[in-house]
Protein backbone atom coordinates (compact mmCIF):
# COMPACT_ATOMS: atom_id res chain seq x y z
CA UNK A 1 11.55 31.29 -131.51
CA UNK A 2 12.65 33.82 -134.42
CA UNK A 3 11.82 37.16 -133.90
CA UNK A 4 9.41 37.12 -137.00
CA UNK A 5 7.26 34.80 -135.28
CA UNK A 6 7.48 35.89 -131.57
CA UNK A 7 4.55 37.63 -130.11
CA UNK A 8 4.51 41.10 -129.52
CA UNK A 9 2.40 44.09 -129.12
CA UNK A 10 2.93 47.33 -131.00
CA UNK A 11 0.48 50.85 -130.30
CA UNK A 12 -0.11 53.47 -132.58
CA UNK A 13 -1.27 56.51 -131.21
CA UNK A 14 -2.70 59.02 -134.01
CA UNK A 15 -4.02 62.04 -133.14
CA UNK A 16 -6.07 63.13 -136.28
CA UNK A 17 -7.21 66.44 -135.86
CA UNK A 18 -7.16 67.52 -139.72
CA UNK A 19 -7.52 65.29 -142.70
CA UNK A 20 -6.57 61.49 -142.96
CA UNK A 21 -2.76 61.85 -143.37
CA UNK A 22 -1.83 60.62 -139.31
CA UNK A 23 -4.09 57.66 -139.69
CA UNK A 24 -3.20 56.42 -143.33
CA UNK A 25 0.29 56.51 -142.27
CA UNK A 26 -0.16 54.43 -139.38
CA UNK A 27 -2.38 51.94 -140.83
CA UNK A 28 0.35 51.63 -143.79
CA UNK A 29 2.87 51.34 -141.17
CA UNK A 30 1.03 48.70 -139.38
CA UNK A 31 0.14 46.45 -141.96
CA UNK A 32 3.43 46.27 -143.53
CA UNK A 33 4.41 45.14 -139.77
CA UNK A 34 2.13 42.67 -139.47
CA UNK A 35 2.98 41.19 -142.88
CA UNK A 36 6.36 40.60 -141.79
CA UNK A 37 5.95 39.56 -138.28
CA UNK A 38 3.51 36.60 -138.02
CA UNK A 39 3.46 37.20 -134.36
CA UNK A 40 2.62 40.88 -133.98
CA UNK A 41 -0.18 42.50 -132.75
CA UNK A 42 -1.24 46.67 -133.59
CA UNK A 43 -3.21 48.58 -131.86
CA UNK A 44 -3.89 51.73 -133.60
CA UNK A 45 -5.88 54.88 -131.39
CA UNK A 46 -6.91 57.54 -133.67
CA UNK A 47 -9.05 60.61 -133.50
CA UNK A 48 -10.57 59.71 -136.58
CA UNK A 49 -14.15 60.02 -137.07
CA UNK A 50 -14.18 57.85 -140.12
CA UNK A 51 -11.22 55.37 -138.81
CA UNK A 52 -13.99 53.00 -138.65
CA UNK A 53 -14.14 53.55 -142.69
CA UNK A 54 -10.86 51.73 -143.61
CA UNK A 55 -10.23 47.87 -144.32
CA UNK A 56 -7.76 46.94 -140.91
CA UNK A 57 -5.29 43.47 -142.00
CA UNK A 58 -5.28 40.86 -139.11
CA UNK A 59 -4.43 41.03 -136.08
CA UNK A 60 -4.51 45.39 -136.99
CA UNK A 61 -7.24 47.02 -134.48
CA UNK A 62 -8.15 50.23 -133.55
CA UNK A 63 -9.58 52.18 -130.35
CA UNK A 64 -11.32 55.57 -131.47
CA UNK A 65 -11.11 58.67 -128.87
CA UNK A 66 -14.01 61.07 -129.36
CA UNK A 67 -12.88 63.57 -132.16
CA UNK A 68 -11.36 66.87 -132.50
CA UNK A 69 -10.78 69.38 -135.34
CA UNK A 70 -8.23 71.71 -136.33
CA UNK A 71 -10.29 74.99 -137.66
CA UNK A 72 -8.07 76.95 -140.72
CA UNK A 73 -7.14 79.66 -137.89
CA UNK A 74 -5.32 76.80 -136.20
CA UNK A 75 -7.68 76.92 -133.24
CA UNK A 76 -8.99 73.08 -132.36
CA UNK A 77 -13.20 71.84 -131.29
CA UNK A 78 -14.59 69.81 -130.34
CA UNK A 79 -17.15 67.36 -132.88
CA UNK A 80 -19.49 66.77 -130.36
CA UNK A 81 -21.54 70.26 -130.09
CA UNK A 82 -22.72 68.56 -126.77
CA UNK A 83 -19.15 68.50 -125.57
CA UNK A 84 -16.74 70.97 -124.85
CA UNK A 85 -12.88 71.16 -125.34
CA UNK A 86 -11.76 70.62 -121.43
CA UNK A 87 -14.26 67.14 -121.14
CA UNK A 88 -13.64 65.90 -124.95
CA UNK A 89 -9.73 66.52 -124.32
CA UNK A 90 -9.91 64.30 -120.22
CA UNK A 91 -12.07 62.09 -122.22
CA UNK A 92 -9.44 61.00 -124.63
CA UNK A 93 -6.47 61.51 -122.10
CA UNK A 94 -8.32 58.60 -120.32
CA UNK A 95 -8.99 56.36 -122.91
CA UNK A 96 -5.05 56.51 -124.13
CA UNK A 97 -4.02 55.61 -120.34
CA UNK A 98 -5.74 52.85 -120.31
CA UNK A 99 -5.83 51.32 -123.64
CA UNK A 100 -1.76 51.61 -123.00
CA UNK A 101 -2.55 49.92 -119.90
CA UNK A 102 -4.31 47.47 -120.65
CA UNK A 103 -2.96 46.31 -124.24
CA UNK A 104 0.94 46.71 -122.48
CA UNK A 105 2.73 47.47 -125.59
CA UNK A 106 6.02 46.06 -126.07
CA UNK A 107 6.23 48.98 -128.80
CA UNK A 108 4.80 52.64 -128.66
CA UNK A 109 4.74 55.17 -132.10
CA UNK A 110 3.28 58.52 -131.63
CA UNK A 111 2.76 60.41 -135.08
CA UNK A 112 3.49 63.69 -135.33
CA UNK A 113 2.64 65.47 -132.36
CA UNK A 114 5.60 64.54 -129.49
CA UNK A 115 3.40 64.73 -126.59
CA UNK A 116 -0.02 64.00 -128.58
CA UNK A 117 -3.07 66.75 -128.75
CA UNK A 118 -2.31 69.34 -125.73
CA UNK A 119 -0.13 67.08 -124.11
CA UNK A 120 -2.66 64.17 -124.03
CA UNK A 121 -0.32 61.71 -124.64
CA UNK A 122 3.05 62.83 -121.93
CA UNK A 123 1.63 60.77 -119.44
CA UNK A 124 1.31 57.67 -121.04
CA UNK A 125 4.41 57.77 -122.19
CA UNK A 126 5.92 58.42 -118.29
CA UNK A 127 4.00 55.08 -117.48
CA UNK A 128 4.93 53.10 -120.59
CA UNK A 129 8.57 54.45 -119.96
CA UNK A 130 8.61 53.26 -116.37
CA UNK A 131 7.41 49.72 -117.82
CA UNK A 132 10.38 49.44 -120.33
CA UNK A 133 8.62 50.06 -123.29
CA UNK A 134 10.09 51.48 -126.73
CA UNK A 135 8.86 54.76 -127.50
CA UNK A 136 9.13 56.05 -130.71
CA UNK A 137 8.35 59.37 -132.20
CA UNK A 138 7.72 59.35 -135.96
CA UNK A 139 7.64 62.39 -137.79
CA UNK A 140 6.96 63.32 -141.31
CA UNK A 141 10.10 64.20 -143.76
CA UNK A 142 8.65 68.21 -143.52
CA UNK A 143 6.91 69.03 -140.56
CA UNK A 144 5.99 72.66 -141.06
CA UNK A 145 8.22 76.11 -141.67
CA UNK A 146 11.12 76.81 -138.92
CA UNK A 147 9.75 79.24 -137.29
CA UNK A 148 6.52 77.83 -136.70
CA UNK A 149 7.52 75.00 -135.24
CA UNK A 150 10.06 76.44 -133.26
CA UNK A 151 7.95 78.55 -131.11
CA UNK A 152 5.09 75.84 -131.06
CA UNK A 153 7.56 73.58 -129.37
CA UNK A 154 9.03 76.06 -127.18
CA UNK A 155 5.52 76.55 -125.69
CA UNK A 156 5.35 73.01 -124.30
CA UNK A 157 9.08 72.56 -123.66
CA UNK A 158 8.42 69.49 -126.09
CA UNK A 159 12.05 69.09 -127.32
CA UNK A 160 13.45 68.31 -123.78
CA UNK A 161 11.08 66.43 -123.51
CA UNK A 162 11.62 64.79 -126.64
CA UNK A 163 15.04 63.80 -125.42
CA UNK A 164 13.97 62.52 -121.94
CA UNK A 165 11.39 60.22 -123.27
CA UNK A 166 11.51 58.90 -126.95
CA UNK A 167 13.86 56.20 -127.55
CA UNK A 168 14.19 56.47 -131.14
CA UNK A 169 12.75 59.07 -133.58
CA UNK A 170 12.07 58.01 -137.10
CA UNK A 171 11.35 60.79 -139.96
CA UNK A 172 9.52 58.84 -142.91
CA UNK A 173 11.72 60.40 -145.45
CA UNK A 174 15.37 60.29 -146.65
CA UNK A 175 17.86 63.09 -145.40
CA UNK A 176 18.64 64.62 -148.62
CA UNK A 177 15.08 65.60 -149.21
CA UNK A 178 14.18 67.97 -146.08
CA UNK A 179 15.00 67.57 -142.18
CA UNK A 180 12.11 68.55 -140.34
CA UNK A 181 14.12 69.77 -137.80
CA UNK A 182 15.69 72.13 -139.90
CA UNK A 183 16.17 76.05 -138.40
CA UNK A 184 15.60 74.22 -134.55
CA UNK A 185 17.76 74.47 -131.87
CA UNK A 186 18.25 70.48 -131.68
CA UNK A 187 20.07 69.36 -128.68
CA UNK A 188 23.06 66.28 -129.98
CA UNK A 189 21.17 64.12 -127.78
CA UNK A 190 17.88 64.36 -130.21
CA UNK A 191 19.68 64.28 -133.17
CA UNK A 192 21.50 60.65 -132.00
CA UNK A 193 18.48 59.12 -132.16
CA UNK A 194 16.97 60.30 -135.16
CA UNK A 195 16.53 57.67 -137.77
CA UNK A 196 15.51 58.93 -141.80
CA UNK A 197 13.78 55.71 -142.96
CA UNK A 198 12.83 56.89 -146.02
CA UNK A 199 9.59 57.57 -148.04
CA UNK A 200 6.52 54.82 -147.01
CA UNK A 201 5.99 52.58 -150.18
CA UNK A 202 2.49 52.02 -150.91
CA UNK A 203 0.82 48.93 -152.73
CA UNK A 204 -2.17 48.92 -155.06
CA UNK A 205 -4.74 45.96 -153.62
CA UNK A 206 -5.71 45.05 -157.36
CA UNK A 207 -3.83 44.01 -160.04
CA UNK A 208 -5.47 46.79 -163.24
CA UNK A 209 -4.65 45.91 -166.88
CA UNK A 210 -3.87 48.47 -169.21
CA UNK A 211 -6.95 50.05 -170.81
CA UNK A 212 -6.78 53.01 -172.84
CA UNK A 213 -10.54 53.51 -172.81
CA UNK A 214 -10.42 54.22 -168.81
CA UNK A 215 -7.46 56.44 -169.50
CA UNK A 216 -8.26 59.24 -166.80
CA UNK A 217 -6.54 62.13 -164.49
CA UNK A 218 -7.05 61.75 -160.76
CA UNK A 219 -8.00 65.24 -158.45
CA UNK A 220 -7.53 64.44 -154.86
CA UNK A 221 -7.88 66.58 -151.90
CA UNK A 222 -6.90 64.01 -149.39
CA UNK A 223 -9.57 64.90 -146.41
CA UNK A 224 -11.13 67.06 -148.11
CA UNK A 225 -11.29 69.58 -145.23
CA UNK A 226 -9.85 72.30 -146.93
CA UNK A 227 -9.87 70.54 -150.52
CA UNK A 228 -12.53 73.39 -152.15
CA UNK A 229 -10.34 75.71 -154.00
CA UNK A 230 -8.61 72.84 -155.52
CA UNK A 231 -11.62 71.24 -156.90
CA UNK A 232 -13.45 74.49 -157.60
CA UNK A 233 -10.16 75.43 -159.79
CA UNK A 234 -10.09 72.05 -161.67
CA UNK A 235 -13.49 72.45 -162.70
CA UNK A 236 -13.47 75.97 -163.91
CA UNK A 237 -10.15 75.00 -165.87
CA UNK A 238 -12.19 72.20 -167.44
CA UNK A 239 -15.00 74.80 -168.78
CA UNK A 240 -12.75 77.35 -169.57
CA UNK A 241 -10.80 75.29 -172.16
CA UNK A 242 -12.79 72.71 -174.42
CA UNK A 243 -9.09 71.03 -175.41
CA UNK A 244 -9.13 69.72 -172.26
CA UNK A 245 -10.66 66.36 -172.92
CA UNK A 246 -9.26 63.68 -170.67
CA UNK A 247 -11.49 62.61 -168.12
CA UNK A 248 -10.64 63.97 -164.63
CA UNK A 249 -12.19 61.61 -161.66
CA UNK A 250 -12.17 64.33 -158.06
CA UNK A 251 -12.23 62.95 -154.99
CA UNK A 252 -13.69 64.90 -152.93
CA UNK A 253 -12.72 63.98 -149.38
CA UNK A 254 -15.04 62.61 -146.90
CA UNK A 255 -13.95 65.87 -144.55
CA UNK A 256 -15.44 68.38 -147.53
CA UNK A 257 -18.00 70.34 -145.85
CA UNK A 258 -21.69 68.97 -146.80
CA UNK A 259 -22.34 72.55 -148.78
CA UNK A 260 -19.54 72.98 -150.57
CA UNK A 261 -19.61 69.51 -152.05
CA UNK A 262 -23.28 69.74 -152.73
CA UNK A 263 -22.18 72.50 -155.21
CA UNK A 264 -19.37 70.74 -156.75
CA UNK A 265 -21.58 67.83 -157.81
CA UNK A 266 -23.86 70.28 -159.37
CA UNK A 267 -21.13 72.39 -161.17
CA UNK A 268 -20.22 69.15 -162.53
CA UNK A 269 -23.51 67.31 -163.65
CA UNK A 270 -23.67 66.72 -167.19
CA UNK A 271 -19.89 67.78 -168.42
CA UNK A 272 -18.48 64.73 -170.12
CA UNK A 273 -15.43 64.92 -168.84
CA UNK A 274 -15.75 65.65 -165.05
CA UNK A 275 -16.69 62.39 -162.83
CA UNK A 276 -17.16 63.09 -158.58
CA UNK A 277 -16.40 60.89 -156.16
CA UNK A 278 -17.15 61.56 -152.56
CA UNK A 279 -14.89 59.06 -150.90
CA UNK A 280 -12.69 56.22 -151.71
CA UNK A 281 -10.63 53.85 -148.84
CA UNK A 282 -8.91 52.21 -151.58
CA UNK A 283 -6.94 55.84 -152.71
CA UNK A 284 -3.84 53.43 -153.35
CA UNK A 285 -5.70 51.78 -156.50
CA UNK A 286 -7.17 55.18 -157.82
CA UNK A 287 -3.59 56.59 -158.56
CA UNK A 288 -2.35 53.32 -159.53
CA UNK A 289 -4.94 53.01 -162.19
CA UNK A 290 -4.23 56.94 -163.19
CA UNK A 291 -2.41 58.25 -165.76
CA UNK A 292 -1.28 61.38 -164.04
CA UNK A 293 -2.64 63.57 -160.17
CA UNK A 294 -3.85 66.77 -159.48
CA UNK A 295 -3.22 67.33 -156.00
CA UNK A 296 -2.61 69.35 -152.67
CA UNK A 297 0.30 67.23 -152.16
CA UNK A 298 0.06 65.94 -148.65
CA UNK A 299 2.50 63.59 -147.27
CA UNK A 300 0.12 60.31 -147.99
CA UNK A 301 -0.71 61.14 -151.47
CA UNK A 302 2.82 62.41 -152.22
CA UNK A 303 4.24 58.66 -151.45
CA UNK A 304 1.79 57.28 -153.40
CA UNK A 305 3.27 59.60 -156.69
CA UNK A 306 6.20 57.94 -156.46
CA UNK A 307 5.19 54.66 -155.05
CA UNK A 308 3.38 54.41 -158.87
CA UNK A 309 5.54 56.15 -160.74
CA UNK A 310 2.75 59.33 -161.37
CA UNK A 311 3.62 62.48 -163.22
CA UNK A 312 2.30 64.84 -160.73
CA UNK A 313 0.95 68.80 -160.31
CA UNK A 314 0.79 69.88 -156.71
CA UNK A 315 -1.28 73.07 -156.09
CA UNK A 316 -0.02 72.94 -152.17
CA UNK A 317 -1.81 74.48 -149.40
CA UNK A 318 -0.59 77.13 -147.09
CA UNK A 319 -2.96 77.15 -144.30
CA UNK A 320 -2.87 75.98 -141.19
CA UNK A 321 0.64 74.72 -142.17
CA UNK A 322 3.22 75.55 -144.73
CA UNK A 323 4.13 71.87 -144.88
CA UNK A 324 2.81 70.90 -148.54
CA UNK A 325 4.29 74.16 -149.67
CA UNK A 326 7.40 73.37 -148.29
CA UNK A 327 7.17 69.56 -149.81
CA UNK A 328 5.95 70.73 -153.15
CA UNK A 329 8.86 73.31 -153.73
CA UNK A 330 11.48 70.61 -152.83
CA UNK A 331 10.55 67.51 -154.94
CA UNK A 332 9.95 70.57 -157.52
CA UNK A 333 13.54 71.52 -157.56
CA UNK A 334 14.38 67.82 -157.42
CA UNK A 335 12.50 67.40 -161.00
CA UNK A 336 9.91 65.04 -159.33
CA UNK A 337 6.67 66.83 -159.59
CA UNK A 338 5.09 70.22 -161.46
CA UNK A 339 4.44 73.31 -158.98
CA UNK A 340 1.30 75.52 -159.40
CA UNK A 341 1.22 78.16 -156.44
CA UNK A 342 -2.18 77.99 -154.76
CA UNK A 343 -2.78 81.44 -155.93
CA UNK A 344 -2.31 80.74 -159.57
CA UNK A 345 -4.28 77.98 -159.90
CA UNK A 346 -7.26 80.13 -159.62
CA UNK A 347 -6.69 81.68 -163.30
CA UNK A 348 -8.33 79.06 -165.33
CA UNK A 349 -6.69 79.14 -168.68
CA UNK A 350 -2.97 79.43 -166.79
CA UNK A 351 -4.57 75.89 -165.22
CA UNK A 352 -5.63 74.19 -168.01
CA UNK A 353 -2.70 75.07 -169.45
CA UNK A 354 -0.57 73.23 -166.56
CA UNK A 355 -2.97 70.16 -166.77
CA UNK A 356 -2.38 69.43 -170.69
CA UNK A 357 1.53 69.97 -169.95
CA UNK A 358 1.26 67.56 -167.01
CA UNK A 359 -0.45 64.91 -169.30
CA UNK A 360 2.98 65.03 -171.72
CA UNK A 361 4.92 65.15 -168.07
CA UNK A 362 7.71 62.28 -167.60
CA UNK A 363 7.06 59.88 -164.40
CA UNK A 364 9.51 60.81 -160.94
CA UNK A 365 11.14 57.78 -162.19
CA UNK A 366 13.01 60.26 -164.76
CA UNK A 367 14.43 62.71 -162.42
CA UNK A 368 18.16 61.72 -161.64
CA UNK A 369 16.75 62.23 -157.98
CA UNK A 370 16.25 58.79 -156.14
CA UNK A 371 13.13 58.28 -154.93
CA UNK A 372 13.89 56.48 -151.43
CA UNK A 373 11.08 53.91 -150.77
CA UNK A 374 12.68 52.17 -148.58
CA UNK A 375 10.43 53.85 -145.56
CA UNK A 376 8.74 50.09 -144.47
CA UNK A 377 11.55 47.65 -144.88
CA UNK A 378 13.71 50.04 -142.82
CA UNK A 379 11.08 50.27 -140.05
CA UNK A 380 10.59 46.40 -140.09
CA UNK A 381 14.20 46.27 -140.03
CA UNK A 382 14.13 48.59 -136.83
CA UNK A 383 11.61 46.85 -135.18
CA UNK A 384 14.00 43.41 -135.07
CA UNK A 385 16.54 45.21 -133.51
CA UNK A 386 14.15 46.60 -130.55
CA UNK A 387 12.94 43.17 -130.40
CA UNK A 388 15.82 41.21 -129.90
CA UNK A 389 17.01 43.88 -127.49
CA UNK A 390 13.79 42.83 -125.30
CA UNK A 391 14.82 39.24 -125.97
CA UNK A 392 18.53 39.96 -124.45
CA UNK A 393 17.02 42.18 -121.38
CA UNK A 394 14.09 40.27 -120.17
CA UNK A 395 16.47 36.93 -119.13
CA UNK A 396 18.47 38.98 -117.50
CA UNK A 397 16.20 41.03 -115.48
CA UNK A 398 14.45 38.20 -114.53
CA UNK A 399 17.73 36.86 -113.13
CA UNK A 400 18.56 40.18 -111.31
């Protein structure tokens, strides 16, 4: 039996406190898995409250955990008003025991957080470690500034830990980009197993001919949880200046609060060149079809630039994290997207004036900078080698 067609179990564990990024990756993650192992079997457990919103491949699943937030001061709640932090946070430690349990992964791969939501996820990982599982940690190419995530970690002792649990450690980005490590105190035995895949490709699921007529700039927010300024930027740029005549589609974000997107659907009723959209699962075939993006620049929507080739403007975010800041300066410097500073975009002329430049931008493709897509293949590639190590060890445990 190859190891393409042998039967194994993979889990996902996603903790999705703010925005969609955690569970987008993993579902890209898993599908491309399950595409090239006929035998394989995810299990994705997300925090998401619309996880239930996306299209899942066969034999890709998913357990929801009751939901948690991440407020702007960096404090977390709970979703259910009728539930407080200490049950909603034994709730989901529960569930992620015994999902793990039950579903006896052959493969585990946390995202992001090292020991999940308040340590939610350390003692699964004890069990599954116990059990022979592979644990994997995969991190994003820029996790958030130094010193941040320095004394975050120190808190929770989470990089010894990091090297008495994990296996392997994959960052989804190449090493000449950004090491989200970088500015830590990383122990040799951390850095050993860290593995820079590369950036995630992503693939449109329609095939869109070329039509001038829908020619048209994409705004996206990504969640949409902290997505206002953008969008109320964008459309003040688009009154201010009556040159500015290509039609801009916004996503808003299913995360925007109820309120604020009321009001943005107003502001825009009746301009002929500003169309809202609420929410879209299919975010892949919106900036395919695009001829340029507007965006935060999270890590999702920034694969998805140079998975299609999309002359970009990231007006980054600095709060809770300084992670799409710290993204948008690099591939900036690199010559693979236009930076607006959050605080800039806010002047509506100096915007509109950065949108018509943008639409006369070259593609990433044009930057002497590689662009590294080689994030899934590399993975799938990984995943062999864990699996044929499992093929090797189980004979001979058995015989011992």
């Amino acid at each position: 039996m190859t190891e393409r067609t042998r039967k194994a179990r993979v889990l996902m564990y996603s903790h999705d406190t703010f925005g969609l990024g955690h569970l987008r990756r993993c579902r890209t993650i898993a599908h491309s898995l399950v595409e090239d192992y006929r035998g394989l079997q995810v299990l994705i457990i997300s925090g998401a409250t619309i996880a239930g919103a996306f299209d899942y491949r066969a034999r890709v699943d998913f357990v929801k955990i009751p939901s948690v937030i991440k407020l702007r001061n960096g404090d977390y709640t709970s979703m259910d008003q009728h539930i407080n932090m200490t049950e909603t946070m034994a709730i989901r430690k529960s569930i992620i025991r015994h999902t793990a349990e039950t579903f006896q992964p052959d493969i585990f791969i946390v995202d992001k957080e090292p020991l999940g939501l308040r340590g939610e996820v350390e003692e699964t990982l004890q069990i599954l470690k116990e059990r022979g599982t592979t644990l994997i940690l995969g991190l994003r190419e820029v996790m958030d500034a130094p010193h941040l995530l320095d004394a975050e970690w120190k808190r929770n002792d989470v990089m010894q830990k990091i090297g008495a649990l994990y296996d392997d450690i994959w960052v989804y980005g190449p090493p000449d980009f950004y090491d989200p490590l970088t500015g830590l105190d990383v122990p040799q035995s951390v850095r050993d197993k860290m593995h820079f895949v590369g950036f995630l490709q992503r693939k449109a699921s329609i095939e869109r001919p070329s039509n001038p007529d829908e020619d048209y700039l994409l705004v996206t927010t990504g969640g949409g949880g902290d997505g206002a300024d953008l969008v109320r930027d964008v459309i003040a740029a688009y009154k201010t200046d009556p040159s500015l005549t290509i039609k801009a589609v916004i996503v808003l974000g299913p995360y925007m609060p109820h309120e604020q997107r009321s009001r943005f659907v107003e502001e825009a009723a009746g301009h002929p060149h500003l169309e809202i959209i609420e929410f879209d699962n299919r975010m892949e075939d919106r900036i395919a079809g695009a001829r340029a993006v507007v965006a935060m620049g999270g890590y999702n929507t920034y694969c998805e630039i140079l998975s299609f080739d999309k002359p970009a403007l990231i007006v980054p975010r600095t709060q809770p994290r300084l992670e799409q800041l710290i993204r948008a300066r690099r591939a900036a410097e690199l010559g693979l997207v236009s930076m607006l500073p959050p605080q800039e975009s806010a002047d509506s002329q100096r915007f509109a004036e950065e949108i018509k430049a943008l639409l006369h931008r070259a593609p990433p493709s044009a930057s002497p900078s590689a662009r590294h897509l080689e994030g899934l293949p590399t993975i799938s590639r990984l995943v062999e080698q864990y699996l044929n190590a499992k093929t090797v060890s189980e004979p001979l445990a058995a015989r011992g």
